[in-house]
C-alpha atoms as a PDB file:
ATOM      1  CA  UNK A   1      39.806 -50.694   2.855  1.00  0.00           C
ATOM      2  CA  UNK A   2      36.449 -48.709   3.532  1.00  0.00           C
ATOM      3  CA  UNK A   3      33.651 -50.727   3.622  1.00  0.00           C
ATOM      4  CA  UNK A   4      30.088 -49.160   2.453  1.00  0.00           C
ATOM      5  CA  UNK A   5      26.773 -50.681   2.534  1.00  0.00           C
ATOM      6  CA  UNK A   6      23.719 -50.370  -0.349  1.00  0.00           C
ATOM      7  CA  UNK A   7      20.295 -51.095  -0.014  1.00  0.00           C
ATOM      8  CA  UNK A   8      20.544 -51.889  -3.953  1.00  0.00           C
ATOM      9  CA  UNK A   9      19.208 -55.539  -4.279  1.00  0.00           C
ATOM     10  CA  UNK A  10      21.213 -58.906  -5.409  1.00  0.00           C
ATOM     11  CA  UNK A  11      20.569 -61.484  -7.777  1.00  0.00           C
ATOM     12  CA  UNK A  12      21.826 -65.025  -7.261  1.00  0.00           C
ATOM     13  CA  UNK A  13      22.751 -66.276 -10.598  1.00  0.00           C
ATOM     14  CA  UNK A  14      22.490 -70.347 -10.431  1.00  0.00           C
ATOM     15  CA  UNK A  15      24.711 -71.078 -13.446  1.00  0.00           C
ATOM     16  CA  UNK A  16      27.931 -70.218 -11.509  1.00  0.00           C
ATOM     17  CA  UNK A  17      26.654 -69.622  -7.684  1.00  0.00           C
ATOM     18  CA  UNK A  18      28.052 -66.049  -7.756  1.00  0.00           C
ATOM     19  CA  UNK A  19      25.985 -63.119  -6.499  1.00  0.00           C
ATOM     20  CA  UNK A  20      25.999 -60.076  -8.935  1.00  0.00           C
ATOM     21  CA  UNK A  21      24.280 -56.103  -7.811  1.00  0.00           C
ATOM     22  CA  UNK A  22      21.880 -55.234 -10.313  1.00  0.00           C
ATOM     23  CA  UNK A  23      23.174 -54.221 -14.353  1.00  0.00           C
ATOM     24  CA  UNK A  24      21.751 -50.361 -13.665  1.00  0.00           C
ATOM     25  CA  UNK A  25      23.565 -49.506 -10.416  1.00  0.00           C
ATOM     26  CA  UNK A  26      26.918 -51.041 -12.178  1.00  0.00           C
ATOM     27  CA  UNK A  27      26.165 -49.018 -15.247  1.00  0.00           C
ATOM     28  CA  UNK A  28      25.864 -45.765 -13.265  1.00  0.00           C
ATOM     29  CA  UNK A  29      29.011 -46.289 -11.696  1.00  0.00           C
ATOM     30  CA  UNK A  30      30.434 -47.144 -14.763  1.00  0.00           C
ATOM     31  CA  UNK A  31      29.496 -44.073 -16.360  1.00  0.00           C
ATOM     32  CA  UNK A  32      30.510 -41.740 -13.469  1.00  0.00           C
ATOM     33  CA  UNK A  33      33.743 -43.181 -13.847  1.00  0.00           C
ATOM     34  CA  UNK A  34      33.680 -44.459  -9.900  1.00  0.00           C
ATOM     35  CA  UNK A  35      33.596 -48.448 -10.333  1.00  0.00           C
ATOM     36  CA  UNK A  36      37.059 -49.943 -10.347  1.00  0.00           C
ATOM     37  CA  UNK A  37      37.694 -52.965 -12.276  1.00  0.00           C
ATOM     38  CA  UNK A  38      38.547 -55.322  -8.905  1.00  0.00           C
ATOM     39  CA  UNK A  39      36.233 -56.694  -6.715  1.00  0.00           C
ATOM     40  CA  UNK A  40      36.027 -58.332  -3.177  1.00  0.00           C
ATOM     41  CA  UNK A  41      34.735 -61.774  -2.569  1.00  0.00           C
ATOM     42  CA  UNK A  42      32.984 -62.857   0.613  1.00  0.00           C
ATOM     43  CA  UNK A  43      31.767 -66.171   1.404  1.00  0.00           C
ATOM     44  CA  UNK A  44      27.778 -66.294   1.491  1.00  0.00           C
ATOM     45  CA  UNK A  45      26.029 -69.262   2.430  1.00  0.00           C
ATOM     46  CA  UNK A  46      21.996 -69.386   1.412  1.00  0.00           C
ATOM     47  CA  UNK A  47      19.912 -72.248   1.280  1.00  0.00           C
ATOM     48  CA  UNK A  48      22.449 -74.880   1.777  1.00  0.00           C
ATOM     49  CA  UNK A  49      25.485 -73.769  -0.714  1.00  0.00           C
ATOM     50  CA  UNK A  50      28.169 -71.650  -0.473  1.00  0.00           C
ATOM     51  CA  UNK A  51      28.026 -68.756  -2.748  1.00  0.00           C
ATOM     52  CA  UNK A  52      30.717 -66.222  -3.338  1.00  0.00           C
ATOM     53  CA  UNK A  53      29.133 -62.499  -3.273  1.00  0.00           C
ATOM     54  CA  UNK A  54      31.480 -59.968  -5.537  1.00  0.00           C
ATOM     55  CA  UNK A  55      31.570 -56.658  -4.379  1.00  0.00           C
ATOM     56  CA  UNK A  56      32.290 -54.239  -6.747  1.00  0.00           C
ATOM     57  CA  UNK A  57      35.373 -51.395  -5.614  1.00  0.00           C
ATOM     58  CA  UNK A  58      34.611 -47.937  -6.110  1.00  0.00           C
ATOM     59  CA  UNK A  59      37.098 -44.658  -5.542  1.00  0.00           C
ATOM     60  CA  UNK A  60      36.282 -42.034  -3.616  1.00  0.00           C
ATOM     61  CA  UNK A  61      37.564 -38.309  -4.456  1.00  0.00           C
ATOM     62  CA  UNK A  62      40.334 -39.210  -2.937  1.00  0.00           C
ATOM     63  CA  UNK A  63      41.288 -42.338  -4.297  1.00  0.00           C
ATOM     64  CA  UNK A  64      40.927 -44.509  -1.946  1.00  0.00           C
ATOM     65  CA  UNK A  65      38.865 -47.984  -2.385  1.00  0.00           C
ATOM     66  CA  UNK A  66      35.569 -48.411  -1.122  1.00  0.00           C
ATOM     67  CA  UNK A  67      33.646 -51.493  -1.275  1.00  0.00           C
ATOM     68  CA  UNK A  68      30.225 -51.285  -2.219  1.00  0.00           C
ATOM     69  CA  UNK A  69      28.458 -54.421  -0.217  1.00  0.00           C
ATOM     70  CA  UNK A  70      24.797 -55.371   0.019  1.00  0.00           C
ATOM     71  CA  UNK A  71      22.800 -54.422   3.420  1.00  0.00           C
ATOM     72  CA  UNK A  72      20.993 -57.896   3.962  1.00  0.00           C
ATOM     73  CA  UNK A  73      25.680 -59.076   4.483  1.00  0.00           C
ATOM     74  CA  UNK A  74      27.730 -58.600   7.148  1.00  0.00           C
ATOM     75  CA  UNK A  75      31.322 -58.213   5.712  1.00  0.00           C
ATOM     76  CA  UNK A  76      33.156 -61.740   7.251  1.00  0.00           C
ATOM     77  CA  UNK A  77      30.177 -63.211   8.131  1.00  0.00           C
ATOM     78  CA  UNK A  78      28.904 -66.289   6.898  1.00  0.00           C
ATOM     79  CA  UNK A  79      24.775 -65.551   6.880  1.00  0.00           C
ATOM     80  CA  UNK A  80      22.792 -63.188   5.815  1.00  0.00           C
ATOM     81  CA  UNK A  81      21.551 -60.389   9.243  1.00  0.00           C
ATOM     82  CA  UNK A  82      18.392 -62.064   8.771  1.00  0.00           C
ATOM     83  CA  UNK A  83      19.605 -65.310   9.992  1.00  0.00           C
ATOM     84  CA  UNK A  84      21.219 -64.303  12.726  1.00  0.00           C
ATOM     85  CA  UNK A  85      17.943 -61.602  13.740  1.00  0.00           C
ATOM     86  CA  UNK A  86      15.639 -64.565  13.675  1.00  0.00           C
ATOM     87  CA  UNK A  87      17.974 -66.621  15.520  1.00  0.00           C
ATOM     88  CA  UNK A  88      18.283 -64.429  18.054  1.00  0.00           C
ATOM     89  CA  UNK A  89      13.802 -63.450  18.354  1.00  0.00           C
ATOM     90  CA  UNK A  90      12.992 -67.250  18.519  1.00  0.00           C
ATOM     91  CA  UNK A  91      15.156 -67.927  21.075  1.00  0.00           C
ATOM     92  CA  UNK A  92      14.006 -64.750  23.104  1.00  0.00           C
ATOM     93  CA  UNK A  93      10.380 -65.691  22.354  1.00  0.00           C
ATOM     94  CA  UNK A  94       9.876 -69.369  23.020  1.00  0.00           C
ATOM     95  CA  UNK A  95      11.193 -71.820  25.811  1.00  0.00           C
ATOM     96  CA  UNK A  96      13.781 -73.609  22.820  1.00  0.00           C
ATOM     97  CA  UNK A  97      17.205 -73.204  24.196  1.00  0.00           C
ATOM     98  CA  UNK A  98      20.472 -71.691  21.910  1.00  0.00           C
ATOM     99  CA  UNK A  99      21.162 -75.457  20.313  1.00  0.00           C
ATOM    100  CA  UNK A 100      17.269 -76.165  19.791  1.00  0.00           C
ATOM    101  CA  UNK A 101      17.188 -72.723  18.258  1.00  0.00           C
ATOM    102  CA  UNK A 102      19.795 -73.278  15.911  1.00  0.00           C
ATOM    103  CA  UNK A 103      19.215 -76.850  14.881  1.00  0.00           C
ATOM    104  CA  UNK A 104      15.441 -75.190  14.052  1.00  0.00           C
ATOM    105  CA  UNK A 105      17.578 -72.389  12.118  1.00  0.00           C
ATOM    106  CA  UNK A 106      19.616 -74.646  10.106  1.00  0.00           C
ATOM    107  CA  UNK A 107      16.683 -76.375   8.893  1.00  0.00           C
ATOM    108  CA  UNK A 108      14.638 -73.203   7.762  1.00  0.00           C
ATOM    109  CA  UNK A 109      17.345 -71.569   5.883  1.00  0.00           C
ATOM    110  CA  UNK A 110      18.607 -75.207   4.785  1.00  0.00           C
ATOM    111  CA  UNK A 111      22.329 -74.114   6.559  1.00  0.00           C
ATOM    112  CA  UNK A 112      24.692 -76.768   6.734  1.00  0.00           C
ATOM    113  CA  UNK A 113      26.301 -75.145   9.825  1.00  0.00           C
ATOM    114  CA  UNK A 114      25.031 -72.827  11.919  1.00  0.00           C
ATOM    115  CA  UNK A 115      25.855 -73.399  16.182  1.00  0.00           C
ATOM    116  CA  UNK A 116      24.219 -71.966  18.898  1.00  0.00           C
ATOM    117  CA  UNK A 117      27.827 -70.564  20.215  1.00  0.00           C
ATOM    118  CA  UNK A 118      27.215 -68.280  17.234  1.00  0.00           C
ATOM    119  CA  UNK A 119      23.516 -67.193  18.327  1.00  0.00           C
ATOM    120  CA  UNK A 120      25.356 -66.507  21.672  1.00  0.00           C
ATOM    121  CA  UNK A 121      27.794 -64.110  20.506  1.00  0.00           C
ATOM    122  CA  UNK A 122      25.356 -62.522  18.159  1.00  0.00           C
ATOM    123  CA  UNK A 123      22.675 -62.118  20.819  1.00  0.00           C
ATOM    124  CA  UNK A 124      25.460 -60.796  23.240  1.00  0.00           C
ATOM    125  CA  UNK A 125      26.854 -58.442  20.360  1.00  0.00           C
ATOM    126  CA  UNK A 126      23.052 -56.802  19.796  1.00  0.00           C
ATOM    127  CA  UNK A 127      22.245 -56.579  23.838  1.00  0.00           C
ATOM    128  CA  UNK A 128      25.741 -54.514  24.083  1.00  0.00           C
ATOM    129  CA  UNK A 129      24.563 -52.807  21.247  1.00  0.00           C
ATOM    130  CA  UNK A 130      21.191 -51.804  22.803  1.00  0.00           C
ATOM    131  CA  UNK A 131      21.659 -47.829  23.065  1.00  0.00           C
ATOM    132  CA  UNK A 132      22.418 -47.701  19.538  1.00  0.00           C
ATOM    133  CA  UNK A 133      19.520 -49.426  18.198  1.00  0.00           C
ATOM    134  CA  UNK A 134      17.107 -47.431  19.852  1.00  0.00           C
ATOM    135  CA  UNK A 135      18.509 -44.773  18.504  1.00  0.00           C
ATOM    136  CA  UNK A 136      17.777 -46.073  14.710  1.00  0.00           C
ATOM    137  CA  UNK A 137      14.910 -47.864  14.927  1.00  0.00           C
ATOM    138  CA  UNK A 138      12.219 -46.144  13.950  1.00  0.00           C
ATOM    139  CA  UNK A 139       9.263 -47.824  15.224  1.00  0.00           C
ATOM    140  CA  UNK A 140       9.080 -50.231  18.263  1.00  0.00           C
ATOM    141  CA  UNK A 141       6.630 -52.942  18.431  1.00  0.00           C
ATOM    142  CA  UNK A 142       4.099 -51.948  20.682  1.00  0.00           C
ATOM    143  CA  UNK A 143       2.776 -55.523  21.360  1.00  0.00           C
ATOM    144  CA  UNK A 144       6.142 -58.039  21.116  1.00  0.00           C
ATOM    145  CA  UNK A 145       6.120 -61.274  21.668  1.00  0.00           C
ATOM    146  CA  UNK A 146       6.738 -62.118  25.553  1.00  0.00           C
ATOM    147  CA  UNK A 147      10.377 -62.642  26.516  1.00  0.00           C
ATOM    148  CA  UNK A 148      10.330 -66.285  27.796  1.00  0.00           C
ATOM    149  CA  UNK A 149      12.686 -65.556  31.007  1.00  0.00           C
ATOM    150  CA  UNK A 150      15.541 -68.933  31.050  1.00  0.00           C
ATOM    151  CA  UNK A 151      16.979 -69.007  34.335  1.00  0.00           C
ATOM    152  CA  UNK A 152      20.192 -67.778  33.525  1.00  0.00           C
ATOM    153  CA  UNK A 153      18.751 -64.305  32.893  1.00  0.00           C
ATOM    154  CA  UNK A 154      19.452 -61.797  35.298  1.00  0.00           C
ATOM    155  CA  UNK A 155      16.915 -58.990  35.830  1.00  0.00           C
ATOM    156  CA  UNK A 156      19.335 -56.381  34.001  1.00  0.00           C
ATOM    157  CA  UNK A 157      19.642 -58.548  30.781  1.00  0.00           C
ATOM    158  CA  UNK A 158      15.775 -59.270  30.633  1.00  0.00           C
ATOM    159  CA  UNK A 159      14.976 -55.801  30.773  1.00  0.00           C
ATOM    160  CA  UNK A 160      17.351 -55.409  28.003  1.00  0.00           C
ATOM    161  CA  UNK A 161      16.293 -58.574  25.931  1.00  0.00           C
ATOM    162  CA  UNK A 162      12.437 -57.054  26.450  1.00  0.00           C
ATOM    163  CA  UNK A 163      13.557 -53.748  24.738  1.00  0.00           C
ATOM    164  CA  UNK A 164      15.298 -55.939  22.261  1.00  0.00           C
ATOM    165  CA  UNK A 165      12.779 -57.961  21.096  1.00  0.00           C
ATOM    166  CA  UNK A 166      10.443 -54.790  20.886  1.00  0.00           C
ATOM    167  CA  UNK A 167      12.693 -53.420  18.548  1.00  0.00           C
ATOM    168  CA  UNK A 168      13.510 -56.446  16.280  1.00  0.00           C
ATOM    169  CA  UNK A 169       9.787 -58.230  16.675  1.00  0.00           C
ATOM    170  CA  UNK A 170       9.574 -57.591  13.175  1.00  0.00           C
ATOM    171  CA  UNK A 171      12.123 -60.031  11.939  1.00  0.00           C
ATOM    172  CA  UNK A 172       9.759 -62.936  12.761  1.00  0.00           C
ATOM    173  CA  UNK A 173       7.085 -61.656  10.284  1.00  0.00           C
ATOM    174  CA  UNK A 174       8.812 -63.468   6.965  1.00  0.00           C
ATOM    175  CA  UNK A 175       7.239 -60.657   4.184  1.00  0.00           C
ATOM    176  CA  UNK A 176       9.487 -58.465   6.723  1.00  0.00           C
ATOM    177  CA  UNK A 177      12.296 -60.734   7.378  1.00  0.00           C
ATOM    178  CA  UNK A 178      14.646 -59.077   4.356  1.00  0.00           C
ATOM    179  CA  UNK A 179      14.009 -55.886   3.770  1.00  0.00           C
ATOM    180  CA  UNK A 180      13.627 -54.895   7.646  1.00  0.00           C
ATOM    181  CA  UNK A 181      16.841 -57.085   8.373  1.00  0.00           C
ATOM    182  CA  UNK A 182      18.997 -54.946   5.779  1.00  0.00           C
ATOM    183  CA  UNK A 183      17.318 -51.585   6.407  1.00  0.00           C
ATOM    184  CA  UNK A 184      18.621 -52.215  10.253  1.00  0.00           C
ATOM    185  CA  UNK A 185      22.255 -52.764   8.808  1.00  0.00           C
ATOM    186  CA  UNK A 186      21.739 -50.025   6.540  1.00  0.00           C
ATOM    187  CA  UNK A 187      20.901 -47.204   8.953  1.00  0.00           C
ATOM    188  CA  UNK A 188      23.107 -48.819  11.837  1.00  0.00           C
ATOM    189  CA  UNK A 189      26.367 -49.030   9.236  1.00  0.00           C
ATOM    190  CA  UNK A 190      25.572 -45.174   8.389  1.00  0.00           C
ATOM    191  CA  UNK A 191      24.747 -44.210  12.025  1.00  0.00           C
ATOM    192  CA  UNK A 192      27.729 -45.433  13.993  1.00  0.00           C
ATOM    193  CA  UNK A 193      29.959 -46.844  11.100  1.00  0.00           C
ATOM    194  CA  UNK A 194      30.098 -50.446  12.302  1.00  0.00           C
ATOM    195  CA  UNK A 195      27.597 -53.083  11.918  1.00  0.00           C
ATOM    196  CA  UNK A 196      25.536 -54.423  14.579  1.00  0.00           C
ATOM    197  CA  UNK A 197      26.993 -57.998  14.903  1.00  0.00           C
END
């Protein structure tokens, strides 16, 4: 199954905890004759329940399934990229370490669950990934916050967490949190057809 990412936004309905694209992007693919009548369900969890996000399929010219998924999801991840962004610039940017970090995440976004072996692998996943997002991003901070150095850092990875946090500095402005978080997924999906973590 392909997977393909929209910038199109979602509604959370509260009646039945199901998130639902908008009525006029499922009406044009409705009338182009594109939108299949199966979806794909992924596990979402915001603000302390689990929600199920439906995907809608759509068919290419060659008949083969694509699903159509918001940018601000990961496919088989549990958070929305925001989450695990933020995660990752507060613990770059203050002295907290990974399970102070993610106790302080799990209260913001009101998470039930959310463990700072996962803010390892996501920071590690981004830091591997650091090539590529320089390539996307399309302006750097020119003033970041200040890597705070732990001791485990070795030169090499502070150089790269310093590039890192120039790049996704923008993440801990919350009017930016969203919309830069799933515009990152968006061009990185399209760019190098994979997602960043």
């Amino acid at each position: 199954m392909i997977i393909t990412l929209t910038l199109d936004k979602i509604k959370i309905f509260e009646e039945n905890l199901c998130i639902k694209f908008s009525k006029e992007l499922l009406d044009e693919l409705t009338v182009n004759n594109t939108i299949r009548e199966k979806t794909v369900s992924y596990k979402f969890n915001y603000e302390n329940r689990e929600l199920r996000l439906e995907c809608p399929l759509i068919k290419n010219s060659s008949g083969k399934n694509i699903v159509l998924c918001p940018a601000i999801k990961l496919p088989f991840r549990s958070y929305p990229i925001y989450v695990y962004l933020h995660a990752i610039a507060m613990y770059l940017s203050t002295n907290m370490s990974m399970r102070e970090v993610a106790k302080k995440i799990r209260q913001e976004y009101q998470l039930e669950t959310f463990a700072h072996t996962t803010l390892s692998r996501a920071l590690r996943k981004l830091a591997n990934a650091i090539c590529k997002l320089v390539q996307i991003v399309e302006h750097t901070c020119s003033n970041p916050p200040n890597v705070v150095a732990k001791k485990h850092f070795s030169s090499t990875m502070l150089k790269i967490y310093k590039v890192l946090m120039a790049l996704i500095s923008p993440i801990l402005d919350r009017s930016q949190r969203v919309e830069f978080s799933a515009m990152l997924n968006y061009r990185f999906f399209n760019t190098f057809h994979e997602f960043p973590l």
